[in-house]
N, C-alpha and C. Protein backbone atom coordinates (compact mmCIF):
# COMPACT_ATOMS: atom_id res chain seq x y z
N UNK A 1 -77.73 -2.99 -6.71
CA UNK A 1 -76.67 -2.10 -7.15
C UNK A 1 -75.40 -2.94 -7.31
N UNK A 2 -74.65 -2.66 -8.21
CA UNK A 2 -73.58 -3.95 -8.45
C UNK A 2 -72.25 -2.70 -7.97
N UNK A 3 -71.42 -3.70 -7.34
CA UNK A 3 -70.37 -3.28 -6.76
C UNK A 3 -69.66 -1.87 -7.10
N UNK A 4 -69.33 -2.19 -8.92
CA UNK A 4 -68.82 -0.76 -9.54
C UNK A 4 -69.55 -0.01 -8.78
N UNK A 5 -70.75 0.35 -9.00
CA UNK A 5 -71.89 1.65 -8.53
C UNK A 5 -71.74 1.89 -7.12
N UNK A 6 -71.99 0.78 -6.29
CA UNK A 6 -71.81 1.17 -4.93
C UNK A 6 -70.06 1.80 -4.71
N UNK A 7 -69.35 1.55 -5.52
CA UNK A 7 -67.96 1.84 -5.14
C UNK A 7 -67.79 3.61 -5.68
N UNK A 8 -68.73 3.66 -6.65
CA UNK A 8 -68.55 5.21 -7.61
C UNK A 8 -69.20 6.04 -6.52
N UNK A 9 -70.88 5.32 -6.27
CA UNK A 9 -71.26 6.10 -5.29
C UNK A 9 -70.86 6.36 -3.43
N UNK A 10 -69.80 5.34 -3.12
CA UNK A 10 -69.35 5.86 -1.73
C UNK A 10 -67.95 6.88 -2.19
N UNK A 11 -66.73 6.69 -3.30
CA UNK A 11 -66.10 7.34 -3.70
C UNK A 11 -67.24 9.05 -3.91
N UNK A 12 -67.37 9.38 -4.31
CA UNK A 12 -68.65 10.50 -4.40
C UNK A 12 -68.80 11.22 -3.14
N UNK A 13 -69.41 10.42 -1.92
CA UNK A 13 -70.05 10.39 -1.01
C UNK A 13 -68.36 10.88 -0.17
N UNK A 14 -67.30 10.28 -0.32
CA UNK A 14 -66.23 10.76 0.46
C UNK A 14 -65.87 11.84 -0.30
N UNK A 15 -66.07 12.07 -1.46
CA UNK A 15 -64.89 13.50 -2.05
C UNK A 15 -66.11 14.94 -1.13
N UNK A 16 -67.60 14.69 -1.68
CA UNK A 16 -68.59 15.76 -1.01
C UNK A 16 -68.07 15.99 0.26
N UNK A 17 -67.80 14.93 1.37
CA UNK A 17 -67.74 15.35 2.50
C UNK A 17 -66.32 15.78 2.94
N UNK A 18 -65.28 15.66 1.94
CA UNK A 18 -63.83 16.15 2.09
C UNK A 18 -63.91 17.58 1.43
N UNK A 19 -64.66 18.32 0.83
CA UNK A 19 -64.69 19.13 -0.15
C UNK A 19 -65.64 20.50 0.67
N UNK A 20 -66.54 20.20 1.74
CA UNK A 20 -67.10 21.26 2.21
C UNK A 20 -66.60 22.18 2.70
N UNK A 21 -67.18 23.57 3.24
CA UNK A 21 -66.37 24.33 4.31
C UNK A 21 -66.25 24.34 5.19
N UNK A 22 -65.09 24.40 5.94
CA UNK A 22 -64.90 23.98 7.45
C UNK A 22 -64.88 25.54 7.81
N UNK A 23 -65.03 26.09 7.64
CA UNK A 23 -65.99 27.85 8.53
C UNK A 23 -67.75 27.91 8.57
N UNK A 24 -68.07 26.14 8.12
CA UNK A 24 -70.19 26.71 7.90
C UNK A 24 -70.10 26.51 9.53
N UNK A 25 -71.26 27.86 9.92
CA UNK A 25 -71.85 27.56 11.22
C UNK A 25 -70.65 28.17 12.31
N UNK A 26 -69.30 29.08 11.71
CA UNK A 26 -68.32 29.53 12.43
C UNK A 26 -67.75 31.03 12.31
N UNK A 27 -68.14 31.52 10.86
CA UNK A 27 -67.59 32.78 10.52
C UNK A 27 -68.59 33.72 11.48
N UNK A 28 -70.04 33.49 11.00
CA UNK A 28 -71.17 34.78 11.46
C UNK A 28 -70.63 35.31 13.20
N UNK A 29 -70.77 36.79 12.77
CA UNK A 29 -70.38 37.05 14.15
C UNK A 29 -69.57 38.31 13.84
N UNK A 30 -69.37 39.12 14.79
CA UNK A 30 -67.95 40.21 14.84
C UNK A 30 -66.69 39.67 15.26
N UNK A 31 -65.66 40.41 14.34
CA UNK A 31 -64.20 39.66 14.58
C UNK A 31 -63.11 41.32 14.62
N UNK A 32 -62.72 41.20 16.11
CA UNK A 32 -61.90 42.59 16.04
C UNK A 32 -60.15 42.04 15.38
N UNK A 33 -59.77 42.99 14.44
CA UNK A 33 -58.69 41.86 14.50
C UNK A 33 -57.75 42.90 15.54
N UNK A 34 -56.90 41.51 15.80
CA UNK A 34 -55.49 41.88 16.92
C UNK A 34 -54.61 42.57 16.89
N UNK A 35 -53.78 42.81 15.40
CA UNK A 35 -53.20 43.98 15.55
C UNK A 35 -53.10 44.44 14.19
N UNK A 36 -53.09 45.48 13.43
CA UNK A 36 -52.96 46.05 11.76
C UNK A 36 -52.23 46.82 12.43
N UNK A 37 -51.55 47.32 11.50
CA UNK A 37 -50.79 48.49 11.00
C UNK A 37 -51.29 49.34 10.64
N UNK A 38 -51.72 50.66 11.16
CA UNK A 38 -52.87 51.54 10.68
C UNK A 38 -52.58 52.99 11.06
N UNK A 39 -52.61 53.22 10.17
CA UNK A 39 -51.76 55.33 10.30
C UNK A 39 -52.79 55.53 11.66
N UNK A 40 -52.27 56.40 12.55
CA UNK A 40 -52.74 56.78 13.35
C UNK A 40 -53.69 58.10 12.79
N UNK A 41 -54.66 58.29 12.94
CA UNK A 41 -55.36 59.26 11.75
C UNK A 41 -55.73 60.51 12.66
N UNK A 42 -56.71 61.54 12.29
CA UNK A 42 -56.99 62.97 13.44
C UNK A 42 -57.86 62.55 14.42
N UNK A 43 -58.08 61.66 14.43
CA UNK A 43 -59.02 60.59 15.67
C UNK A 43 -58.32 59.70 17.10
N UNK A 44 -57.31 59.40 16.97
CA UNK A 44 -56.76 58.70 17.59
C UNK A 44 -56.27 57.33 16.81
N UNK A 45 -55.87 56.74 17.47
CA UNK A 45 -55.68 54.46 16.71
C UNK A 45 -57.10 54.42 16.76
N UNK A 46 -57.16 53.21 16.07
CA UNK A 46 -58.70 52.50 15.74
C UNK A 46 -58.40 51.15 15.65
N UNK A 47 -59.78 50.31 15.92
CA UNK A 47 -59.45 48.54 15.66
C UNK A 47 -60.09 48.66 14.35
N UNK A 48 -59.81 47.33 13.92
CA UNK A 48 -60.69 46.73 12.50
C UNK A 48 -61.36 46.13 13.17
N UNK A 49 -62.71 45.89 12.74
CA UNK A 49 -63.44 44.76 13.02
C UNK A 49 -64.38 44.14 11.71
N UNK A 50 -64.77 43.19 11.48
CA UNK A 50 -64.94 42.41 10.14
C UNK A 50 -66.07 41.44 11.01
N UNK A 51 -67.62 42.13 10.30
CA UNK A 51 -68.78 41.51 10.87
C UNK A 51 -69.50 40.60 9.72
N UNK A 52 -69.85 39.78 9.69
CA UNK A 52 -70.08 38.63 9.04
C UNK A 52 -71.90 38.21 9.35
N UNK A 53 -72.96 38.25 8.46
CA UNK A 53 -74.49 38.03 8.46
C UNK A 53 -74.54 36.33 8.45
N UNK A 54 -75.60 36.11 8.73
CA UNK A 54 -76.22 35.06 8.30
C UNK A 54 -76.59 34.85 6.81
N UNK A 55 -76.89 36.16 6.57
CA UNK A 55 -77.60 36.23 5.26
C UNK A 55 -76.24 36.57 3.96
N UNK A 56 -75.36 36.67 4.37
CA UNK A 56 -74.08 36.35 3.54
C UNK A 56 -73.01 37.55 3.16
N UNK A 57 -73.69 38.30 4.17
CA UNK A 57 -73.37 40.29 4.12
C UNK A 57 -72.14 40.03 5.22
N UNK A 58 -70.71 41.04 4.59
CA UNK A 58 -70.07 41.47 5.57
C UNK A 58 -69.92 42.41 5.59
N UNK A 59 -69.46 43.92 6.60
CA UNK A 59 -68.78 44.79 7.26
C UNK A 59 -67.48 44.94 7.41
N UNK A 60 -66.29 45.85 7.00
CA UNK A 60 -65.07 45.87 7.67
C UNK A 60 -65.62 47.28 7.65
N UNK A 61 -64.82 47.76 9.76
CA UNK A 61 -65.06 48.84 10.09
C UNK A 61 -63.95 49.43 10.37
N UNK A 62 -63.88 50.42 10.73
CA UNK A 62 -62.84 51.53 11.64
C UNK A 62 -63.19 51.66 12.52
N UNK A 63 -62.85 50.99 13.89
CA UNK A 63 -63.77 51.77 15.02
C UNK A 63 -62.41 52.54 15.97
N UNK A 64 -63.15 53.82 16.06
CA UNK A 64 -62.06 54.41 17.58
C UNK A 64 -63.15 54.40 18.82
N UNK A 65 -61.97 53.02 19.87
CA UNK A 65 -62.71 52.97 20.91
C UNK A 65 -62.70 53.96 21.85
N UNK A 66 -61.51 54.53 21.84
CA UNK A 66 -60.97 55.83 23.08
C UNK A 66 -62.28 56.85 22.94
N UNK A 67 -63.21 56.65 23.30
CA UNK A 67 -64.54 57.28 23.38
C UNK A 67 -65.51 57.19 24.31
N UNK A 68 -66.62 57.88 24.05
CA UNK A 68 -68.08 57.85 25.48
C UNK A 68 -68.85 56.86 24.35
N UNK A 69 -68.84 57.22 23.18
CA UNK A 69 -69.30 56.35 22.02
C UNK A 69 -68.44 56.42 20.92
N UNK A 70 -68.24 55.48 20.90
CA UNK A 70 -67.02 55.08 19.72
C UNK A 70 -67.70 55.33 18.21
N UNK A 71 -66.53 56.03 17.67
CA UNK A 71 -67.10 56.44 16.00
C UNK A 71 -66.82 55.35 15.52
N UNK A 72 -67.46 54.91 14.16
CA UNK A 72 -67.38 53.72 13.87
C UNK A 72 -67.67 54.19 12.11
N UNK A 73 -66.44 53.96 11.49
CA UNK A 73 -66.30 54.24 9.61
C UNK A 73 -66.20 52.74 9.27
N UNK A 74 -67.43 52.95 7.94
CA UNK A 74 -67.54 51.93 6.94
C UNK A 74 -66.34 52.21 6.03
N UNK A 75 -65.13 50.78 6.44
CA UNK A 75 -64.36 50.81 4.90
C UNK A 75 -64.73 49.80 3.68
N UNK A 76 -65.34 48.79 4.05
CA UNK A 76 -65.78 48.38 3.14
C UNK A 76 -67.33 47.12 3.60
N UNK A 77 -68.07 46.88 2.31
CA UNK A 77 -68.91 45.98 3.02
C UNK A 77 -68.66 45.11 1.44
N UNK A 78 -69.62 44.35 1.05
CA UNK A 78 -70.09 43.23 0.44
C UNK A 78 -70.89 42.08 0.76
N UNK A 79 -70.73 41.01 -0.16
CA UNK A 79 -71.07 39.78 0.32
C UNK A 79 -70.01 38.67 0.27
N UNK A 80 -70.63 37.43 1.08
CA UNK A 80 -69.16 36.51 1.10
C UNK A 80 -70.06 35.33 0.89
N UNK A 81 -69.14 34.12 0.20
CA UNK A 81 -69.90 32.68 0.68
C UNK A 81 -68.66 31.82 0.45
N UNK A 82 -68.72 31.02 1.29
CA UNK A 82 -67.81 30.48 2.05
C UNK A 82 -67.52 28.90 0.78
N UNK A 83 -66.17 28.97 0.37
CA UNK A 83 -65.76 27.83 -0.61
C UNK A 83 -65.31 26.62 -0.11
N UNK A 84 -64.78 25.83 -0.79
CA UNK A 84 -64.40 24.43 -0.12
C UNK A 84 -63.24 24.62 0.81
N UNK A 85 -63.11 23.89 1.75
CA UNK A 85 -62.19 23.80 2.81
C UNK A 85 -62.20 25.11 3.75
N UNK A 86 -61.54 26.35 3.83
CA UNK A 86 -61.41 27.09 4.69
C UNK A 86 -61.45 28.59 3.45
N UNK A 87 -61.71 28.19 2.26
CA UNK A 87 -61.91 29.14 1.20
C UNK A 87 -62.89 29.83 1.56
N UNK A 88 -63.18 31.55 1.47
CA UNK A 88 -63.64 32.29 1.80
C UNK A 88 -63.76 33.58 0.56
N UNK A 89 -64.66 33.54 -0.24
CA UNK A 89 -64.82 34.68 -1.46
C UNK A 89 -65.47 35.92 -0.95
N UNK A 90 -65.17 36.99 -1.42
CA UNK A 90 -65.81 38.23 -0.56
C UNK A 90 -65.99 38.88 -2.26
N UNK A 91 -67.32 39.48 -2.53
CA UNK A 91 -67.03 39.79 -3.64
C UNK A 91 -68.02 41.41 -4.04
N UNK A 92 -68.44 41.75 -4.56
CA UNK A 92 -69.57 42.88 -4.69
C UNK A 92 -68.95 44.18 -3.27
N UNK A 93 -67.42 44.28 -3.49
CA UNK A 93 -66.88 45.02 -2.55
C UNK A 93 -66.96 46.65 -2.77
N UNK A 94 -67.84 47.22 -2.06
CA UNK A 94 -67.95 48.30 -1.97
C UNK A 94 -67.28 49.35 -0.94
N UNK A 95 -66.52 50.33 -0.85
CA UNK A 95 -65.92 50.03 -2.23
C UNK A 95 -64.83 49.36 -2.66
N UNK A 96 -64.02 49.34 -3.64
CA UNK A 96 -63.09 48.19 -4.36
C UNK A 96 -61.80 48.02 -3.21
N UNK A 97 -61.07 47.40 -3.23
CA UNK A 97 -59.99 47.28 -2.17
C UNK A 97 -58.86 46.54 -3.00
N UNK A 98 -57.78 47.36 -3.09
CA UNK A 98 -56.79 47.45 -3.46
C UNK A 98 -57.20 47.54 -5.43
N UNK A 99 -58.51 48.19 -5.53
CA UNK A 99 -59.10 48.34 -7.08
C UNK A 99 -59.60 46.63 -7.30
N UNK A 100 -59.86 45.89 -6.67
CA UNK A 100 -60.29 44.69 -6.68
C UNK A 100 -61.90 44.78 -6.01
N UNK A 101 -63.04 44.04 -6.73
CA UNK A 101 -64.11 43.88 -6.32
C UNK A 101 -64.46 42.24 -5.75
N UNK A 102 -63.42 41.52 -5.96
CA UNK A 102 -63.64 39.91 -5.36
C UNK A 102 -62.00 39.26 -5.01
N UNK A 103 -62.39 39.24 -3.89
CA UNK A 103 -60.76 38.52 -3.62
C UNK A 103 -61.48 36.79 -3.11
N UNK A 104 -60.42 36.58 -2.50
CA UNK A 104 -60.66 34.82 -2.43
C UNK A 104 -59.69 34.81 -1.49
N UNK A 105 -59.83 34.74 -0.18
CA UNK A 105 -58.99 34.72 1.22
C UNK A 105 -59.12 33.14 1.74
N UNK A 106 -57.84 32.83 2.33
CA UNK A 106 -57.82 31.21 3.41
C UNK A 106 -58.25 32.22 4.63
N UNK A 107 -59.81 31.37 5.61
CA UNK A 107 -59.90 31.80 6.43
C UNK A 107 -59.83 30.41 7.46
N UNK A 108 -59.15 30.52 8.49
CA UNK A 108 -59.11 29.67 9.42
C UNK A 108 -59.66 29.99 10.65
N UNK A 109 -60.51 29.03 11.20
CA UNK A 109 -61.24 29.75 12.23
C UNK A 109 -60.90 28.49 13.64
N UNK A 110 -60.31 29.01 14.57
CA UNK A 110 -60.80 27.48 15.61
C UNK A 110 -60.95 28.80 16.85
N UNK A 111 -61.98 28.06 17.31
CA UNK A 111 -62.74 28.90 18.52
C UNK A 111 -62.95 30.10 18.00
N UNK A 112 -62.14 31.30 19.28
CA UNK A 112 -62.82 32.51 19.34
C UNK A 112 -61.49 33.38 18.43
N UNK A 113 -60.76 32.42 17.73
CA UNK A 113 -59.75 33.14 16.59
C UNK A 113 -60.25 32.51 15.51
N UNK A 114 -59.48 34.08 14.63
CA UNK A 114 -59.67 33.56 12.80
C UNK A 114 -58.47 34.38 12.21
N UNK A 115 -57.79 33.52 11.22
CA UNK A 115 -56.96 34.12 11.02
C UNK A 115 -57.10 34.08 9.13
N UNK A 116 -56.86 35.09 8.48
CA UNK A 116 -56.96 35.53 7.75
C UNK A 116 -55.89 36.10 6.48
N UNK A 117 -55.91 34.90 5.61
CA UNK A 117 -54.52 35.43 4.35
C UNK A 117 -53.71 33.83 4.90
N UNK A 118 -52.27 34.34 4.82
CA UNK A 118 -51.47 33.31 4.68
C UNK A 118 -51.01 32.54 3.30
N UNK A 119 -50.63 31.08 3.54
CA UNK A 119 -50.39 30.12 2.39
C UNK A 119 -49.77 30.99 1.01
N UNK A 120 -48.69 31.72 1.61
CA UNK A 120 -48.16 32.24 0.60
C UNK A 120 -48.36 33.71 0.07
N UNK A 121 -49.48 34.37 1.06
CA UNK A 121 -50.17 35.94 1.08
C UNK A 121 -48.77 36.80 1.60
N UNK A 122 -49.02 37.77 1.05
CA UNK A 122 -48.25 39.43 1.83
C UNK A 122 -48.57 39.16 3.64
N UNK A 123 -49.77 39.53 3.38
CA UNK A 123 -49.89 39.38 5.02
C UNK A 123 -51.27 38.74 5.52
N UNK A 124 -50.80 38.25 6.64
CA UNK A 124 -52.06 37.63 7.39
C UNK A 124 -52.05 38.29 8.74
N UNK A 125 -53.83 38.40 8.91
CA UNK A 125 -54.23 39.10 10.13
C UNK A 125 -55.03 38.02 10.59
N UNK A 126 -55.27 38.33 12.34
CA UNK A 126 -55.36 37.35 13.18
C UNK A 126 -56.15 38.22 13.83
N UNK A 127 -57.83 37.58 14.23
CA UNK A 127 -58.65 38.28 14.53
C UNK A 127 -59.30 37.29 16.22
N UNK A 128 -60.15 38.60 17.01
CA UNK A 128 -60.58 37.68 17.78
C UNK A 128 -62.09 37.80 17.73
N UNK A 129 -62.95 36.76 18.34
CA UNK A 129 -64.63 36.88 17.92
C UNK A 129 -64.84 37.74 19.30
N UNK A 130 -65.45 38.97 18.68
CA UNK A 130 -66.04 39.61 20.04
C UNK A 130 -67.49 39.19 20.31
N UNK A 131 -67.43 39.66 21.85
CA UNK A 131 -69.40 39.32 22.20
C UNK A 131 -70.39 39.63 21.04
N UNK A 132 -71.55 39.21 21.02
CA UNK A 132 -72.68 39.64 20.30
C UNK A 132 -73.45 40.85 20.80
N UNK A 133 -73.97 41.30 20.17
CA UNK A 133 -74.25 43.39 20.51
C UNK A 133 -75.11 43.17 21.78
């Protein structure tokens, strides 16, 4: 292999590994977030929580915990797959959210937080990873 080539192919070899997502192997899981702003409705307050598959399916719920069993409303589901760096696409949103069927969110995840929006967004929410069921 003559130098050019080995130089094209380690150049290559560094952009792939600068270019992946730093959420693979971190999103899957339930994430209650910490605090929204959320009309108090004929139920009581409720958390969000935003559950995330293996298989590329998410959940955002309504849950009211003040319960013996907590009611729990689907506001939206879809699918997600995770873009370069901390890029996060959610798209096939059922139903639409804010009349949008694919948004494209910065998700940052370290440990048992993820925080969500930012870099110039309206708002960012800040979630925590709850136990597994």
């Amino acid at each position: 292999m003559t130098p050019t080539l080995r130089l094209a192919a380690l150049v290559l070899v560094l952009a792939a590994v600068g270019c992946e997502s730093r959420n693979a192997g971190k999103i899957v899981g339930r994430w209650r977030a910490d605090s929204v702003d959320l009309p108090v409705g004929p139920n009581g307050p409720a958390d969000i929580v935003w559950e995330f598959t293996e298989d590329g399916k998410f959940t955002i719920l309504r849950v009211i915990p003040d319960r013996a069993e907590p009611n729990t409303e689907k506001v939206a589901a879809g699918r997600y797959t995770l873009g370069l760096r901390d890029s996060v696409t959610l798209t096939n949103l059922d139903p639409p959210l804010d009349g949008q069927t694919k948004l494209s969110e910065q998700v940052v995840i370290d440990g048992d937080k993820m925080i969500v929006g930012g870099r110039g967004k309206d708002s960012t929410f800040r979630f925590t990873r709850l136990p597994p069921k």
